[in-house]
PDB file of N, CA and C in Angstrom:
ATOM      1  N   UNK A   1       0.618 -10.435 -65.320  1.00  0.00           N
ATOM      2  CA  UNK A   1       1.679 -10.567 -64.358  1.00  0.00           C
ATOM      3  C   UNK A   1       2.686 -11.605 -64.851  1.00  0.00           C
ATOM      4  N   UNK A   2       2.137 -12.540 -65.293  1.00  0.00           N
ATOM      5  CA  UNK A   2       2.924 -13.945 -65.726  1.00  0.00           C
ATOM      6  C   UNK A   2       4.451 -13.173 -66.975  1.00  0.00           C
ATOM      7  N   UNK A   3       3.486 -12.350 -67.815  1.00  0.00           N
ATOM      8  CA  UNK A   3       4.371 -11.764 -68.994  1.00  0.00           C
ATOM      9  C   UNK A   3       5.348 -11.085 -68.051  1.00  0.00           C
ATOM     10  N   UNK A   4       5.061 -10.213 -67.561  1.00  0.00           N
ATOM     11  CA  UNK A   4       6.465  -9.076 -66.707  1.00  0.00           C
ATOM     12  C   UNK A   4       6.837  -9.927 -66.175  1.00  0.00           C
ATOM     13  N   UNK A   5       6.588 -11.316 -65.626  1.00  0.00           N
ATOM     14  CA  UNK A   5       7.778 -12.075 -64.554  1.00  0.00           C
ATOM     15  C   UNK A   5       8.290 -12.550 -65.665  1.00  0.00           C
ATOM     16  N   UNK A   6       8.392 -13.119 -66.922  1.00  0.00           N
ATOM     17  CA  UNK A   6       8.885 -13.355 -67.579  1.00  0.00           C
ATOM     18  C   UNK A   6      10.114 -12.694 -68.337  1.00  0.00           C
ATOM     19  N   UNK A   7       9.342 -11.613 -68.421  1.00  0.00           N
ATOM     20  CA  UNK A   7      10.353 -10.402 -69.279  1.00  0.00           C
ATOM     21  C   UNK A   7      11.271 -10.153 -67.640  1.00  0.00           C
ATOM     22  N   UNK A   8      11.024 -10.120 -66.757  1.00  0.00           N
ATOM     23  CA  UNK A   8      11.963  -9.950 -65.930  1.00  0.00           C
ATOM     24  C   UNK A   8      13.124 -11.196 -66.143  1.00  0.00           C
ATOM     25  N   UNK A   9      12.821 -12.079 -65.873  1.00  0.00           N
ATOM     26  CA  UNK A   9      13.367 -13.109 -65.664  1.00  0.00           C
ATOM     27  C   UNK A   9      14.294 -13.243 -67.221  1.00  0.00           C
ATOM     28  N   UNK A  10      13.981 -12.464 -68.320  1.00  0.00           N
ATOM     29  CA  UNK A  10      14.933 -13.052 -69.115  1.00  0.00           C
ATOM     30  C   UNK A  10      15.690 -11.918 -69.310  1.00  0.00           C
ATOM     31  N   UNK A  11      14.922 -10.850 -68.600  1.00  0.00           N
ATOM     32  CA  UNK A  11      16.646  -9.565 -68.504  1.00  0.00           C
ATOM     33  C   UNK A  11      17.274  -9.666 -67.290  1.00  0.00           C
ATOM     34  N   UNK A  12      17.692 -10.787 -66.797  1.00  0.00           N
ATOM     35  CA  UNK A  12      18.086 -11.619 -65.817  1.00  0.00           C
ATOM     36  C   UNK A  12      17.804 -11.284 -64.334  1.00  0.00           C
ATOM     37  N   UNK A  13      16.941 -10.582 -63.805  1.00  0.00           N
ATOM     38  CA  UNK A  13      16.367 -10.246 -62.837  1.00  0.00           C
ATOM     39  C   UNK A  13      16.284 -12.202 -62.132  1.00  0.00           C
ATOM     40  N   UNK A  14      16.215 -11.885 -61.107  1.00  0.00           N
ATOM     41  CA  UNK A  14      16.470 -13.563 -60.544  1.00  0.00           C
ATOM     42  C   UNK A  14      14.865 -13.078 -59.429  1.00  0.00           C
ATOM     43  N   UNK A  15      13.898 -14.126 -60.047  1.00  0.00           N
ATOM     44  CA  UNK A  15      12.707 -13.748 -59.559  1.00  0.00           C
ATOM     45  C   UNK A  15      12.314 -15.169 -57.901  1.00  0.00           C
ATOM     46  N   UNK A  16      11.888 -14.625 -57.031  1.00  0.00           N
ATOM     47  CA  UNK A  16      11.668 -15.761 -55.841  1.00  0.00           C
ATOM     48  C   UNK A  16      10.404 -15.903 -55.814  1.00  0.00           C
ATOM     49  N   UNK A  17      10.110 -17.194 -55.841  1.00  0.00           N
ATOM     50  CA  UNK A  17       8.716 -18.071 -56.024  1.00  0.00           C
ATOM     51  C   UNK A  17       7.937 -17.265 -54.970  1.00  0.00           C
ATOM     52  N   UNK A  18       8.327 -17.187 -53.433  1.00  0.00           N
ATOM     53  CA  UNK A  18       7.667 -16.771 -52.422  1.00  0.00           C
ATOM     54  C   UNK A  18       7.759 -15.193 -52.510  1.00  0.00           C
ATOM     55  N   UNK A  19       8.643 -14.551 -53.035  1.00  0.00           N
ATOM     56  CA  UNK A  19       7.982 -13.541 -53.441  1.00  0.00           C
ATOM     57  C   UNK A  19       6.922 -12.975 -54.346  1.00  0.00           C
ATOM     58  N   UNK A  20       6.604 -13.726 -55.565  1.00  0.00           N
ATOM     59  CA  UNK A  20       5.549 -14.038 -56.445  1.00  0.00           C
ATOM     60  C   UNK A  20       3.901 -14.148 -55.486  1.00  0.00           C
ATOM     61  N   UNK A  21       4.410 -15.306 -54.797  1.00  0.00           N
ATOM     62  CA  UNK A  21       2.901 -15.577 -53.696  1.00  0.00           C
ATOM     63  C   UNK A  21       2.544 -14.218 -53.237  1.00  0.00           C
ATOM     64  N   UNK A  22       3.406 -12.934 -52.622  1.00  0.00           N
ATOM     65  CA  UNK A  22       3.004 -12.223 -51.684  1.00  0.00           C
ATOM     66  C   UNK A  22       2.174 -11.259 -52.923  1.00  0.00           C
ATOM     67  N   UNK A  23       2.594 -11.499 -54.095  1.00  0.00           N
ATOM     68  CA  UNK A  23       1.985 -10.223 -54.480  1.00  0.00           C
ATOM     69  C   UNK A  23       0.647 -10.669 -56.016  1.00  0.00           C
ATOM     70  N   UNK A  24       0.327 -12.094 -55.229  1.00  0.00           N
ATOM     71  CA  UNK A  24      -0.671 -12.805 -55.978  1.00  0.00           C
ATOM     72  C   UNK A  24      -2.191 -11.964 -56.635  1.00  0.00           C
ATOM     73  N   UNK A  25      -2.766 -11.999 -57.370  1.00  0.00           N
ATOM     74  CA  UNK A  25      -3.457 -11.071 -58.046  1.00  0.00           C
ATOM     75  C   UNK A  25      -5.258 -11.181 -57.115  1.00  0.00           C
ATOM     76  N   UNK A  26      -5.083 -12.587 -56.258  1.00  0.00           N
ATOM     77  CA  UNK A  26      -6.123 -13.080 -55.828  1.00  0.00           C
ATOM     78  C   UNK A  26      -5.956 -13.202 -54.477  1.00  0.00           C
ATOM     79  N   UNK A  27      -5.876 -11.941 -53.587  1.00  0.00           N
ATOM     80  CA  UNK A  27      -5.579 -11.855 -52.314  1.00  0.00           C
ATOM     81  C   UNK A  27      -7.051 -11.580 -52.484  1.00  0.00           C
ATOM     82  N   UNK A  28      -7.517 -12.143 -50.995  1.00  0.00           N
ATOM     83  CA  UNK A  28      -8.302 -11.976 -50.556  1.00  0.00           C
ATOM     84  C   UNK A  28      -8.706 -11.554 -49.303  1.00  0.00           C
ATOM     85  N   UNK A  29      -7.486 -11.810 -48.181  1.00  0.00           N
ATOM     86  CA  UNK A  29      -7.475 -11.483 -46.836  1.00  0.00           C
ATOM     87  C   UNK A  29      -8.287  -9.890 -46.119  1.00  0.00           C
ATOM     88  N   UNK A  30      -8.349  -8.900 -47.279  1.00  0.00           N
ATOM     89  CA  UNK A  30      -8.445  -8.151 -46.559  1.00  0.00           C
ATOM     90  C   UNK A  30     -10.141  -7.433 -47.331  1.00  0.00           C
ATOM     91  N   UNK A  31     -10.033  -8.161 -48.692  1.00  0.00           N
ATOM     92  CA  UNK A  31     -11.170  -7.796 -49.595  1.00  0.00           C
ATOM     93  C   UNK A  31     -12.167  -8.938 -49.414  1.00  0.00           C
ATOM     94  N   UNK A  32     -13.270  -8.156 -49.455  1.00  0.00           N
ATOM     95  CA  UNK A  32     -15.011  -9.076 -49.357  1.00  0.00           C
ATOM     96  C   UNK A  32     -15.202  -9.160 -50.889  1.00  0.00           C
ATOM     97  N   UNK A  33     -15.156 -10.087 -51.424  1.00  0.00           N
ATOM     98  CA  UNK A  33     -15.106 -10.414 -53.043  1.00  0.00           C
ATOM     99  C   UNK A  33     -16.519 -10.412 -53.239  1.00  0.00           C
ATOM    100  N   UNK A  34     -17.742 -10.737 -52.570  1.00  0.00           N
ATOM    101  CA  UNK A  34     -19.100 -10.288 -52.450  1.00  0.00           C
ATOM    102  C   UNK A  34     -19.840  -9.464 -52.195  1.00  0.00           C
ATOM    103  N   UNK A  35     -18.688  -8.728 -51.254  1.00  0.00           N
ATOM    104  CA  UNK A  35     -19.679  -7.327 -50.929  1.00  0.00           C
ATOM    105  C   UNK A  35     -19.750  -7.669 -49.493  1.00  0.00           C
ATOM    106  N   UNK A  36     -20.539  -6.565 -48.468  1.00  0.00           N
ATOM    107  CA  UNK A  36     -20.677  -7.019 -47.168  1.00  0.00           C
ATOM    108  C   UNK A  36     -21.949  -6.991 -46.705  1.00  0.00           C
ATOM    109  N   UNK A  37     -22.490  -8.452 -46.572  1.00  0.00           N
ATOM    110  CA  UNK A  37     -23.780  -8.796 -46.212  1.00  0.00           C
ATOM    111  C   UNK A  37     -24.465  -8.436 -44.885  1.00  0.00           C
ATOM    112  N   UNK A  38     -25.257  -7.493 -44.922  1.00  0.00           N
ATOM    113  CA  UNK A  38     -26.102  -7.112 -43.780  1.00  0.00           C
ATOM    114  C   UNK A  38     -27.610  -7.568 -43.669  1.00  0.00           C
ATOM    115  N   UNK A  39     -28.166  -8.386 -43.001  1.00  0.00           N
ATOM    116  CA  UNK A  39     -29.510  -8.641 -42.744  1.00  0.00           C
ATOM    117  C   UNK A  39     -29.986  -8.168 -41.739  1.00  0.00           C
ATOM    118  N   UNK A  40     -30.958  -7.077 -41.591  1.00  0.00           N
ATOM    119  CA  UNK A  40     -31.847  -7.126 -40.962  1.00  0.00           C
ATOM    120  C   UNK A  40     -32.778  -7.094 -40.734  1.00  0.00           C
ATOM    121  N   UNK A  41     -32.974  -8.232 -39.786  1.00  0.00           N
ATOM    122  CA  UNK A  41     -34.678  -9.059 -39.703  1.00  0.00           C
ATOM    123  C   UNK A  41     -35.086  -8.626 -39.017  1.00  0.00           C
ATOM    124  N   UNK A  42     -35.639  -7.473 -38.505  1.00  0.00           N
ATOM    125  CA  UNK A  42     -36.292  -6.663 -37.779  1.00  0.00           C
ATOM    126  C   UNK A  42     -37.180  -6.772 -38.306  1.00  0.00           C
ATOM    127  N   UNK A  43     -38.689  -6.740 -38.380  1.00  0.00           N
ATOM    128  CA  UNK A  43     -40.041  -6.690 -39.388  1.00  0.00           C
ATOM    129  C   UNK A  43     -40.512  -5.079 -39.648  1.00  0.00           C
ATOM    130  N   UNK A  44     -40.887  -5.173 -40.340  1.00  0.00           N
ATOM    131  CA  UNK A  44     -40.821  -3.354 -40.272  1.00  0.00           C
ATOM    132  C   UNK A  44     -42.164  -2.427 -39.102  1.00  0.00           C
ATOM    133  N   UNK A  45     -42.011  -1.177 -39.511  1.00  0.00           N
ATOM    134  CA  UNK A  45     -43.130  -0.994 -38.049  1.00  0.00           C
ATOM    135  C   UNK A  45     -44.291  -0.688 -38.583  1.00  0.00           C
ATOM    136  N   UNK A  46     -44.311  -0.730 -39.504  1.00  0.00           N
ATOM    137  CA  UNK A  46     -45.851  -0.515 -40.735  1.00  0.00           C
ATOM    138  C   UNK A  46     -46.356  -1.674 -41.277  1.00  0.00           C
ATOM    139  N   UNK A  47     -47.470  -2.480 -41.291  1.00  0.00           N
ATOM    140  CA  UNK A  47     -47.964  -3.773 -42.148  1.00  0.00           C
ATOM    141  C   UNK A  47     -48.054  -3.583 -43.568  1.00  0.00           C
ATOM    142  N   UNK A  48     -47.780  -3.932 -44.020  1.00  0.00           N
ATOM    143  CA  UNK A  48     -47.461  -3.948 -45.580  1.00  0.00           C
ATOM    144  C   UNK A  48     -48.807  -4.585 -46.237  1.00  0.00           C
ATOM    145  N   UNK A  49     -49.176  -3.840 -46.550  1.00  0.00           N
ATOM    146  CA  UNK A  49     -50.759  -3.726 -47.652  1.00  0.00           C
ATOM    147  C   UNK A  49     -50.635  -5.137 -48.653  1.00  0.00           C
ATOM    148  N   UNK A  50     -51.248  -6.238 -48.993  1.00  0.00           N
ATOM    149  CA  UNK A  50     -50.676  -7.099 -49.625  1.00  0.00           C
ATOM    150  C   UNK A  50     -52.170  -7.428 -50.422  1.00  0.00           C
ATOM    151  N   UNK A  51     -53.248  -6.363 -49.911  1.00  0.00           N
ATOM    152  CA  UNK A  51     -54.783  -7.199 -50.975  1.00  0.00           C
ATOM    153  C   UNK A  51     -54.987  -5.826 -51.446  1.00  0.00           C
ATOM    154  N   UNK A  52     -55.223  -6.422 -53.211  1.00  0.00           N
ATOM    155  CA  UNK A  52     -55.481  -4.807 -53.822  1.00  0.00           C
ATOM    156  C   UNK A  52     -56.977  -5.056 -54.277  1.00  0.00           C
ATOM    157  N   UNK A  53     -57.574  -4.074 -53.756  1.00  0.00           N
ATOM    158  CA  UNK A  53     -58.845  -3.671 -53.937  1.00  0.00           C
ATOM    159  C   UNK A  53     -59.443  -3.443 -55.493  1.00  0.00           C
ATOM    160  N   UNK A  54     -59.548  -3.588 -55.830  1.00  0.00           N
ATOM    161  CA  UNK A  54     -59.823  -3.381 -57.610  1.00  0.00           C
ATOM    162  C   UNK A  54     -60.717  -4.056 -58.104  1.00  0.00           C
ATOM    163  N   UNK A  55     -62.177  -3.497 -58.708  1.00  0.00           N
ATOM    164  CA  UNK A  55     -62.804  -4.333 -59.312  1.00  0.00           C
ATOM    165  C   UNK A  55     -62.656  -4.541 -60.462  1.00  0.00           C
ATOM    166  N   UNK A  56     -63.146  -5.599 -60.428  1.00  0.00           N
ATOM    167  CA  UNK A  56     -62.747  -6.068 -61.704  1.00  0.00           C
ATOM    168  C   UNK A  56     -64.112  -6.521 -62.987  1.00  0.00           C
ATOM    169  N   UNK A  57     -63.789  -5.822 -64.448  1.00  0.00           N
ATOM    170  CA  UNK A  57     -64.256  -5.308 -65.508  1.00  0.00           C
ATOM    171  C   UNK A  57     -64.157  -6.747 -66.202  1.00  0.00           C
ATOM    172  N   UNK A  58     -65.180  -6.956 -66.524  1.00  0.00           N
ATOM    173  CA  UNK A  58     -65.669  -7.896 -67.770  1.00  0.00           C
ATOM    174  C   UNK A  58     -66.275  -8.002 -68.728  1.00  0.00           C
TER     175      UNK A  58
END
């Protein structure tokens, strides 16, 4: 962006600072730059198996 305001500016295009701001490369207002975080902590409706049975070979 910096280069085209430049090359504008020296084929005499008369460039406005506050117009520059509106069209900044790092808007963020309307974009989730993370993504959109959903948690839910509901526990589930099944117990989740957590001991494994396996004998064990020696």
């Amino acid at each position: 962006m910096t280069e085209v305001v430049n090359q504008l500016v020296a084929e005499g295009w008369t460039v406005d600072p506050d117009d520059l701001a509106t069209i900044s490369p790092y808007i963020r207002e309307n974009i989730r730059r993370f993504g959109e975080w959903v948690l839910d902590t509901t526990p589930p409706e099944q117990t989740v198996t957590t001991r494994l049975d396996v004998a064990l070979i020696n």
